[in-house]
N, C-alpha and C. Protein backbone atom coordinates (compact mmCIF):
# COMPACT_ATOMS: atom_id res chain seq x y z
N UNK A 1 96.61 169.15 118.43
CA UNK A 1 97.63 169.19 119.47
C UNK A 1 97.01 168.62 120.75
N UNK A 2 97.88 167.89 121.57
CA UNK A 2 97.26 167.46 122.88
C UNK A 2 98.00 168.28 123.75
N UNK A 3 97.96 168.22 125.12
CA UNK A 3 98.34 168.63 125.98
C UNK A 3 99.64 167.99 126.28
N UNK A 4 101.12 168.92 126.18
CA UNK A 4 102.22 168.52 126.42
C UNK A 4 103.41 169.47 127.25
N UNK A 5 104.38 169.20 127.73
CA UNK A 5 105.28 169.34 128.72
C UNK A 5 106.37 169.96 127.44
N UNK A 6 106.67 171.59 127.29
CA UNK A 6 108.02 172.02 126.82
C UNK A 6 108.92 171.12 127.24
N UNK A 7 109.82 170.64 126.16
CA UNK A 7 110.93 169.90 126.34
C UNK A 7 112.06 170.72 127.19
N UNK A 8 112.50 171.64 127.58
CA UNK A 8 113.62 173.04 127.73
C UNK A 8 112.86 172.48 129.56
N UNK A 9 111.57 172.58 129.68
CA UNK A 9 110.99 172.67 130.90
C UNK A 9 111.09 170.99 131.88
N UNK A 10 111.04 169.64 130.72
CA UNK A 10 111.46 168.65 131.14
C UNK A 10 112.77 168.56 131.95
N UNK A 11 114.06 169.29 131.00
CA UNK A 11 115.21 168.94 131.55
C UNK A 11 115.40 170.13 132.74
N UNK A 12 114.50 171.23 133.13
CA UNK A 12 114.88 171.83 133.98
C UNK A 12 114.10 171.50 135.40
N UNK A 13 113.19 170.50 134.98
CA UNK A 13 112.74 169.76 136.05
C UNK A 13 113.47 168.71 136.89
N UNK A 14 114.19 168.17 135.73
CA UNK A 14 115.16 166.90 135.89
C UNK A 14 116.15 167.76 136.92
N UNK A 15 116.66 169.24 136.41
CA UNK A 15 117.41 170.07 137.05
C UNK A 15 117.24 170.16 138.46
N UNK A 16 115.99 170.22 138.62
CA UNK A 16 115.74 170.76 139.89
C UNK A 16 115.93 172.20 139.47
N UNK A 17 116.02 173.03 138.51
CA UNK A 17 115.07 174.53 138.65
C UNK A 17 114.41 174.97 138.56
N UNK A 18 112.88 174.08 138.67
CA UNK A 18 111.83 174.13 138.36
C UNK A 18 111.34 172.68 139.31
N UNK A 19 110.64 173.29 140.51
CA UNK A 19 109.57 172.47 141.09
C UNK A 19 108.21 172.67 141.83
N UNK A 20 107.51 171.95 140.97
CA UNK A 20 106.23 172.24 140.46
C UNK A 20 105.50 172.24 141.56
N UNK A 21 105.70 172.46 142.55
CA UNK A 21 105.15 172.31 143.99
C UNK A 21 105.96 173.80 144.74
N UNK A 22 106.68 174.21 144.80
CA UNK A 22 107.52 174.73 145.89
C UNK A 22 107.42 176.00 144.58
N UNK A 23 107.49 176.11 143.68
CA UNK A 23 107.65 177.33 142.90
C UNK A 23 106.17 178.18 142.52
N UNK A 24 106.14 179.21 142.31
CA UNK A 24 105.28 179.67 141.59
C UNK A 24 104.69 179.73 140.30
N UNK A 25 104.01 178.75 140.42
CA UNK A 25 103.86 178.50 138.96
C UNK A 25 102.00 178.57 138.68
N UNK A 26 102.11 179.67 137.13
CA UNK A 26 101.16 180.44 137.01
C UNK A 26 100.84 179.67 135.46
N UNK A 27 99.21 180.14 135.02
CA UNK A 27 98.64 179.97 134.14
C UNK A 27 97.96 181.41 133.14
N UNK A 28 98.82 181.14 131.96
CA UNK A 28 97.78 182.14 131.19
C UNK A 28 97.02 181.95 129.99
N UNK A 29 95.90 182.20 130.10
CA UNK A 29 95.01 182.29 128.50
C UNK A 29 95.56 182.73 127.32
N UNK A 30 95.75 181.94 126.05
CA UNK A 30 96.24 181.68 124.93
C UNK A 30 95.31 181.89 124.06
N UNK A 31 95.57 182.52 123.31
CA UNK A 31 95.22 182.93 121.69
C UNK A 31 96.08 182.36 120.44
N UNK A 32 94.99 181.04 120.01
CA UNK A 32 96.33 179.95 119.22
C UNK A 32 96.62 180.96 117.92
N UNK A 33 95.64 181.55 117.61
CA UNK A 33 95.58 182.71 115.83
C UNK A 33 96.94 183.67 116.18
N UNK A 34 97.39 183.66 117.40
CA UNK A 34 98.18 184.86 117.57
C UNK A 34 99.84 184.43 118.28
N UNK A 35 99.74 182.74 118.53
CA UNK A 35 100.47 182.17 119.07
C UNK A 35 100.66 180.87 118.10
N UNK A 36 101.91 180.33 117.64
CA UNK A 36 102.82 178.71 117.07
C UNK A 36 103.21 178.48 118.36
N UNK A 37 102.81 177.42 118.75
CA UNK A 37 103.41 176.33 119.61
C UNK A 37 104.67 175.85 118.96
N UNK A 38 105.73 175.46 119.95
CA UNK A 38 106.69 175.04 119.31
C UNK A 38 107.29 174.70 120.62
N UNK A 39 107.40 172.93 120.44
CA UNK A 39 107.34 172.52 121.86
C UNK A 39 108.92 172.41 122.24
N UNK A 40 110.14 172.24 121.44
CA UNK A 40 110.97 172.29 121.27
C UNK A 40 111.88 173.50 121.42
N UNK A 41 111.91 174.57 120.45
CA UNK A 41 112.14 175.54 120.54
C UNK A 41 111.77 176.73 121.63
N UNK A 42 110.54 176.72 121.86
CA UNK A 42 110.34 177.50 123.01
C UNK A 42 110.89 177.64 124.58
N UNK A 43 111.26 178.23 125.31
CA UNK A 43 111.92 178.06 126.56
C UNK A 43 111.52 179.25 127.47
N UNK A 44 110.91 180.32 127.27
CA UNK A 44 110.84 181.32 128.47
C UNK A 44 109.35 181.88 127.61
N UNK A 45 108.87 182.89 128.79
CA UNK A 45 107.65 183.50 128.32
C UNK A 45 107.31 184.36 127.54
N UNK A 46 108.58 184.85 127.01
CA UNK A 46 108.91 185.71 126.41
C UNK A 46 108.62 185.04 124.62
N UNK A 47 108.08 184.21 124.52
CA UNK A 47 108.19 183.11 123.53
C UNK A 47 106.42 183.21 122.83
N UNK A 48 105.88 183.52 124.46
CA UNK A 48 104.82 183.62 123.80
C UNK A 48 104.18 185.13 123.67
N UNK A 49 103.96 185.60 122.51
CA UNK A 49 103.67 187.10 121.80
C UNK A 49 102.16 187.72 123.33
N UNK A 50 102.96 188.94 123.40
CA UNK A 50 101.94 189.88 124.71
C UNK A 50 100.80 189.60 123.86
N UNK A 51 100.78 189.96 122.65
CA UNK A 51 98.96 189.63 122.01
C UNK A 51 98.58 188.16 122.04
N UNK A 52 99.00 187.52 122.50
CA UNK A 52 98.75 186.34 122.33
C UNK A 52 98.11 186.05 123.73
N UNK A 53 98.44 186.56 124.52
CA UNK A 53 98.21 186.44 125.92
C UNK A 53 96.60 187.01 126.51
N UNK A 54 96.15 186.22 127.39
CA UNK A 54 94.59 186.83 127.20
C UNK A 54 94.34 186.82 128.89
N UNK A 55 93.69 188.01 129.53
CA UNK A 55 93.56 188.39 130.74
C UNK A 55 94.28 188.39 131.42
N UNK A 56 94.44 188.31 132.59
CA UNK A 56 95.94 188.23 133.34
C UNK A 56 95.96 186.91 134.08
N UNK A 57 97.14 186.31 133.83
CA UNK A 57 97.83 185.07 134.69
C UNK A 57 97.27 185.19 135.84
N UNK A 58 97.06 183.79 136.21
CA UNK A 58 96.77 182.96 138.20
C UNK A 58 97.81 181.90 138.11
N UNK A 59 98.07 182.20 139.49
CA UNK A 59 99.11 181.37 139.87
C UNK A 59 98.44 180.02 140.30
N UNK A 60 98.89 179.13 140.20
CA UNK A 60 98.05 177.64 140.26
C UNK A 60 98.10 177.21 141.96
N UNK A 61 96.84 177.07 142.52
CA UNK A 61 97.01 176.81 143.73
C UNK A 61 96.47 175.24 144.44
N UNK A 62 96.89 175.10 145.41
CA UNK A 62 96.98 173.59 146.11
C UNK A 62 97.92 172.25 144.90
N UNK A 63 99.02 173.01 144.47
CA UNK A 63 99.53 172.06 143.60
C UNK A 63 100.31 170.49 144.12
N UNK A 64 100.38 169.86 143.78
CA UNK A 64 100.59 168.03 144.34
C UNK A 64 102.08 167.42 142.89
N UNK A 65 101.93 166.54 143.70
CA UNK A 65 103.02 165.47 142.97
C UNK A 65 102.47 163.90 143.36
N UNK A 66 101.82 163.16 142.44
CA UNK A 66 101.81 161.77 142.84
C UNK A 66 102.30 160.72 141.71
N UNK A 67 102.47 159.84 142.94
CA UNK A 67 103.13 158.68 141.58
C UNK A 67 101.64 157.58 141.60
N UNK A 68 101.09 158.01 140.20
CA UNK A 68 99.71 156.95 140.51
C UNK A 68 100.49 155.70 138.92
N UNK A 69 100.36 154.67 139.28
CA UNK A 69 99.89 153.57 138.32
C UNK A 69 101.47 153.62 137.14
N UNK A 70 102.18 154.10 138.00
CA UNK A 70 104.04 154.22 137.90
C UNK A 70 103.82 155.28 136.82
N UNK A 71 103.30 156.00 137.15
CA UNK A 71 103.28 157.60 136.60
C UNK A 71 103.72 158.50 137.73
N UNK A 72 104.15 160.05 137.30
CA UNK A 72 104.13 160.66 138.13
C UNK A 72 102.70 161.91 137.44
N UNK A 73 102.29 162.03 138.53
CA UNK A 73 101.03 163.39 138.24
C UNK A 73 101.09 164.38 138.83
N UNK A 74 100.98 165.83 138.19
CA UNK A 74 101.00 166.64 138.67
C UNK A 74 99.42 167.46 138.25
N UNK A 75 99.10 167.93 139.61
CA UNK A 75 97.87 168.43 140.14
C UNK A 75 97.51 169.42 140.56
N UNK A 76 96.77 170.23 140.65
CA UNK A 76 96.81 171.44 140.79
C UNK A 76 94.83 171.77 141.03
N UNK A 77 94.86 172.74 142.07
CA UNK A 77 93.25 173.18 141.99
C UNK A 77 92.21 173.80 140.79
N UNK A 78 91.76 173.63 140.31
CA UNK A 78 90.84 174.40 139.04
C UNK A 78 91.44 175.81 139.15
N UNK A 79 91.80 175.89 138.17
CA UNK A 79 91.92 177.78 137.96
C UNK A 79 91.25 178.58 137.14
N UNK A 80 90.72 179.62 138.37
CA UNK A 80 89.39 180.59 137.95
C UNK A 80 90.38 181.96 137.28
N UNK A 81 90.21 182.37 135.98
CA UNK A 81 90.54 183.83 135.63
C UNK A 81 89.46 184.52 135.65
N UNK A 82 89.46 185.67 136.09
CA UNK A 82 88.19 187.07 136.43
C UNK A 82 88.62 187.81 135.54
N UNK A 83 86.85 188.10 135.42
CA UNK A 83 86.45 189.25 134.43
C UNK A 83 87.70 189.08 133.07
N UNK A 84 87.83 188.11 132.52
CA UNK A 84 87.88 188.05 131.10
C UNK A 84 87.73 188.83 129.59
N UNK A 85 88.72 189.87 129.28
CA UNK A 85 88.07 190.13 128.13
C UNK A 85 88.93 190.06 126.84
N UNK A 86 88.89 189.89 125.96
CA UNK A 86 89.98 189.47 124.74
C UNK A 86 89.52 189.05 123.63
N UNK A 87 90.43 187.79 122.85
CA UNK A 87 90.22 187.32 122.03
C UNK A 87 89.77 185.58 122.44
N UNK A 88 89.17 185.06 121.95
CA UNK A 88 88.79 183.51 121.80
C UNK A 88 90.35 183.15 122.66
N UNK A 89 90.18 182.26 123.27
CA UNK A 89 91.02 181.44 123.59
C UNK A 89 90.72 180.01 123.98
N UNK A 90 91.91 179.01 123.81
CA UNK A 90 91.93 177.59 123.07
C UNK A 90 92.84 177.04 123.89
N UNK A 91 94.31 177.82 124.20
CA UNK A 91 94.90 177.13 125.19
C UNK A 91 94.94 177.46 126.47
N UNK A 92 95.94 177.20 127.11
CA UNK A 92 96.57 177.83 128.69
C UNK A 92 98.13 177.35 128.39
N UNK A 93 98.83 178.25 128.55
CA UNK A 93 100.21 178.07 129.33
C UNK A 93 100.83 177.69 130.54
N UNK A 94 101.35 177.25 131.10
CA UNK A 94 102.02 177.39 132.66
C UNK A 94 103.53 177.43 132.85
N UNK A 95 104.12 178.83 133.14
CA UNK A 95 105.21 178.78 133.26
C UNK A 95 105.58 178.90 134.77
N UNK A 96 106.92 178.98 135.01
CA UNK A 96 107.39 179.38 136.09
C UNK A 96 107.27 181.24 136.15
N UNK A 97 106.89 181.50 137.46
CA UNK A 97 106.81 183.11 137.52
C UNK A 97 108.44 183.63 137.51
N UNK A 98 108.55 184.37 136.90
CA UNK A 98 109.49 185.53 137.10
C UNK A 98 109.18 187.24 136.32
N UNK A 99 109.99 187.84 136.99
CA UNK A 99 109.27 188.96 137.34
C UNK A 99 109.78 189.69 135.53
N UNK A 100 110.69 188.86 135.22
CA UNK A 100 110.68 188.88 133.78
C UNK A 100 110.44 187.56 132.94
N UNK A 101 109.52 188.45 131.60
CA UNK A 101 109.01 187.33 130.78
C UNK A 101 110.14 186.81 129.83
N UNK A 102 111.56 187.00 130.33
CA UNK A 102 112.36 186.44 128.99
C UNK A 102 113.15 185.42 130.45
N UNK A 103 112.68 185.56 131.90
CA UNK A 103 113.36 184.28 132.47
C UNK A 103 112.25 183.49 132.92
N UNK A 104 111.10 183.74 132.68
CA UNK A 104 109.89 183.08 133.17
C UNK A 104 110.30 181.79 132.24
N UNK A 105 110.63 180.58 132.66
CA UNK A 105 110.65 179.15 131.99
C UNK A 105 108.85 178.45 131.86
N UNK A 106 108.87 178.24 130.58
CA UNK A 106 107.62 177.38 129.98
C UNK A 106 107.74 176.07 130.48
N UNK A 107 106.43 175.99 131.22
CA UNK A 107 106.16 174.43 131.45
C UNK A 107 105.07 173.62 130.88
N UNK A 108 104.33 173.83 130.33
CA UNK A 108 103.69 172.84 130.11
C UNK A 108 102.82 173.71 128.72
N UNK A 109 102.08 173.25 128.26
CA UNK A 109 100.78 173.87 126.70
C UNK A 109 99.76 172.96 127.04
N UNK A 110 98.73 173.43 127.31
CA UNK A 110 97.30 172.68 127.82
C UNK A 110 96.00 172.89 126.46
N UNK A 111 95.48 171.89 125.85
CA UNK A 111 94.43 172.69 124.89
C UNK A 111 93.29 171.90 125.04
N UNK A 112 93.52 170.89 125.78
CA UNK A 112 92.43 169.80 126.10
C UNK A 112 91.66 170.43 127.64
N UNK A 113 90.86 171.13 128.22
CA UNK A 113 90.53 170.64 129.09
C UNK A 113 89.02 171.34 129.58
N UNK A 114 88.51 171.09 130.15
CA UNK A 114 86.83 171.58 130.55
C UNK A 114 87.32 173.29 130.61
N UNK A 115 86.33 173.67 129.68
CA UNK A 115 86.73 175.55 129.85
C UNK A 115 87.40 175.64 128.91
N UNK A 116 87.67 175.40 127.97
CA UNK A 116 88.58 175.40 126.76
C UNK A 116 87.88 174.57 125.36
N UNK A 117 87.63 175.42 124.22
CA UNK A 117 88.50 177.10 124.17
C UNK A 117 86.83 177.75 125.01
N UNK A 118 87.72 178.98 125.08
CA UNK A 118 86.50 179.98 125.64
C UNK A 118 86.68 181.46 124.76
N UNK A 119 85.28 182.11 124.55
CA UNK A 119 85.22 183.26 124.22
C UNK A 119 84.97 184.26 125.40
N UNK A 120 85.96 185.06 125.80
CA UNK A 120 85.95 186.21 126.79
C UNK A 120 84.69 187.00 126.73
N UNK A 121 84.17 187.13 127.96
CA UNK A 121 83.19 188.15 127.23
C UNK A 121 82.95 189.25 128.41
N UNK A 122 83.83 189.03 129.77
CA UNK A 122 84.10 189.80 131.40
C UNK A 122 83.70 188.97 131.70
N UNK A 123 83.49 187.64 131.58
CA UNK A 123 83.01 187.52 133.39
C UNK A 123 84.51 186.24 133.27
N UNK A 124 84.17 185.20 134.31
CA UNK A 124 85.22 184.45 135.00
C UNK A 124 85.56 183.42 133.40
N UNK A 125 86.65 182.62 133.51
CA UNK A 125 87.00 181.34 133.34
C UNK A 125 87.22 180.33 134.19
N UNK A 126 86.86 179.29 134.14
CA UNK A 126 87.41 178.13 134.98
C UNK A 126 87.90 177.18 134.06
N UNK A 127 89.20 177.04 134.04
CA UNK A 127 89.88 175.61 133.28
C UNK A 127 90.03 174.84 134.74
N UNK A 128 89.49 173.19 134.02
CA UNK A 128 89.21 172.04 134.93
C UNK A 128 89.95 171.40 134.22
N UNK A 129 90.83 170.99 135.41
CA UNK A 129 92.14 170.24 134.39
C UNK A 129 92.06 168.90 134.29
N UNK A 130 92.31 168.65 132.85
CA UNK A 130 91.89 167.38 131.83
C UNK A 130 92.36 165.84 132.07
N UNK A 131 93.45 165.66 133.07
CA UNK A 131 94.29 164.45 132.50
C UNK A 131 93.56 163.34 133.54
N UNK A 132 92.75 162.42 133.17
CA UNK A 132 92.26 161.72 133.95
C UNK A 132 91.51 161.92 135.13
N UNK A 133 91.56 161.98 136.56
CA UNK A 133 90.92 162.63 137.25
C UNK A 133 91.42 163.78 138.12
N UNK A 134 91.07 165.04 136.92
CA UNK A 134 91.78 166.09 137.32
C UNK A 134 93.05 166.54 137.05
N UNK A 135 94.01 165.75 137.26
CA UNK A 135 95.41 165.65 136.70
C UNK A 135 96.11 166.78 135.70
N UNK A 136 96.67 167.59 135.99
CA UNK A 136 97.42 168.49 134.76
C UNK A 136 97.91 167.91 133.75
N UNK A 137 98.85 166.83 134.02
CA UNK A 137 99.57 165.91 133.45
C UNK A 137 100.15 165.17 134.19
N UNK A 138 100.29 163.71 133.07
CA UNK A 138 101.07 162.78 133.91
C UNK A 138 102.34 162.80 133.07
N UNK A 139 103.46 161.94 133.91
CA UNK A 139 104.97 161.72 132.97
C UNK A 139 105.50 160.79 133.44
């Protein structure tokens, strides 16, 4: 699997109910043994199983929008998770925050990037995000 953009999360971008700058938008540690990706089908956070989920979500900070090389990129600062403890983890999620996980909208499945996978063991994570220089993703 590479690193890709929920389809449900494309068209709610297109929407405008989801912008990736102005919203809160958080990252959590993934457990693939305990989690199917399903880039299609999936749409809220509720999608992905509480065991599946590893330490607690950070919200992604100094996030950007550029149009490099007639792409658009979206950017975001390294995100550190503390004191870590769980199962192996391989991906990251990023949804939109809501204060419920069945309206929290899925944005993106990350499995490519520096810090990944990692075995928890308490102390920090840092995922360094993969897409060229730095880049979350481009589209």
């Amino acid at each position: 699997m590479s690193n890709v953009l929920y389809t449900r999360a494309k068209l709610k971008i297109l929407q405008a109910t989801i912008n990736l700058v102005s919203d809160d938008i958080r990252a959590v540690l993934v457990d693939i043994a305990a989690y199917t990706f399903d880039r299609d089908a999936h749409e809220f956070l509720s999608s992905v199983p509480g065991g599946a989920r590893v330490g607690s979500p950070v919200a992604l900070g100094s996030k950007s929008l550029a149009i490099i090389t007639n792409a658009i990129e979206f950017d975001a600062a390294d995100t550190v998770f503390t004191a870590v403890t769980g199962a192996t983890v391989e991906a990251v999620v990023l949804y939109k925050y809501n204060a419920s996980d069945a309206l929290a909208p899925l944005v993106a499945y990350i499995d490519t990037a520096t810090g990944l996978p990692a075995t928890p063991v308490g102390t920090n994570i840092t995922i360094a995000w993969p897409n060229g220089a730095g880049k979350i993703f481009k589209w």
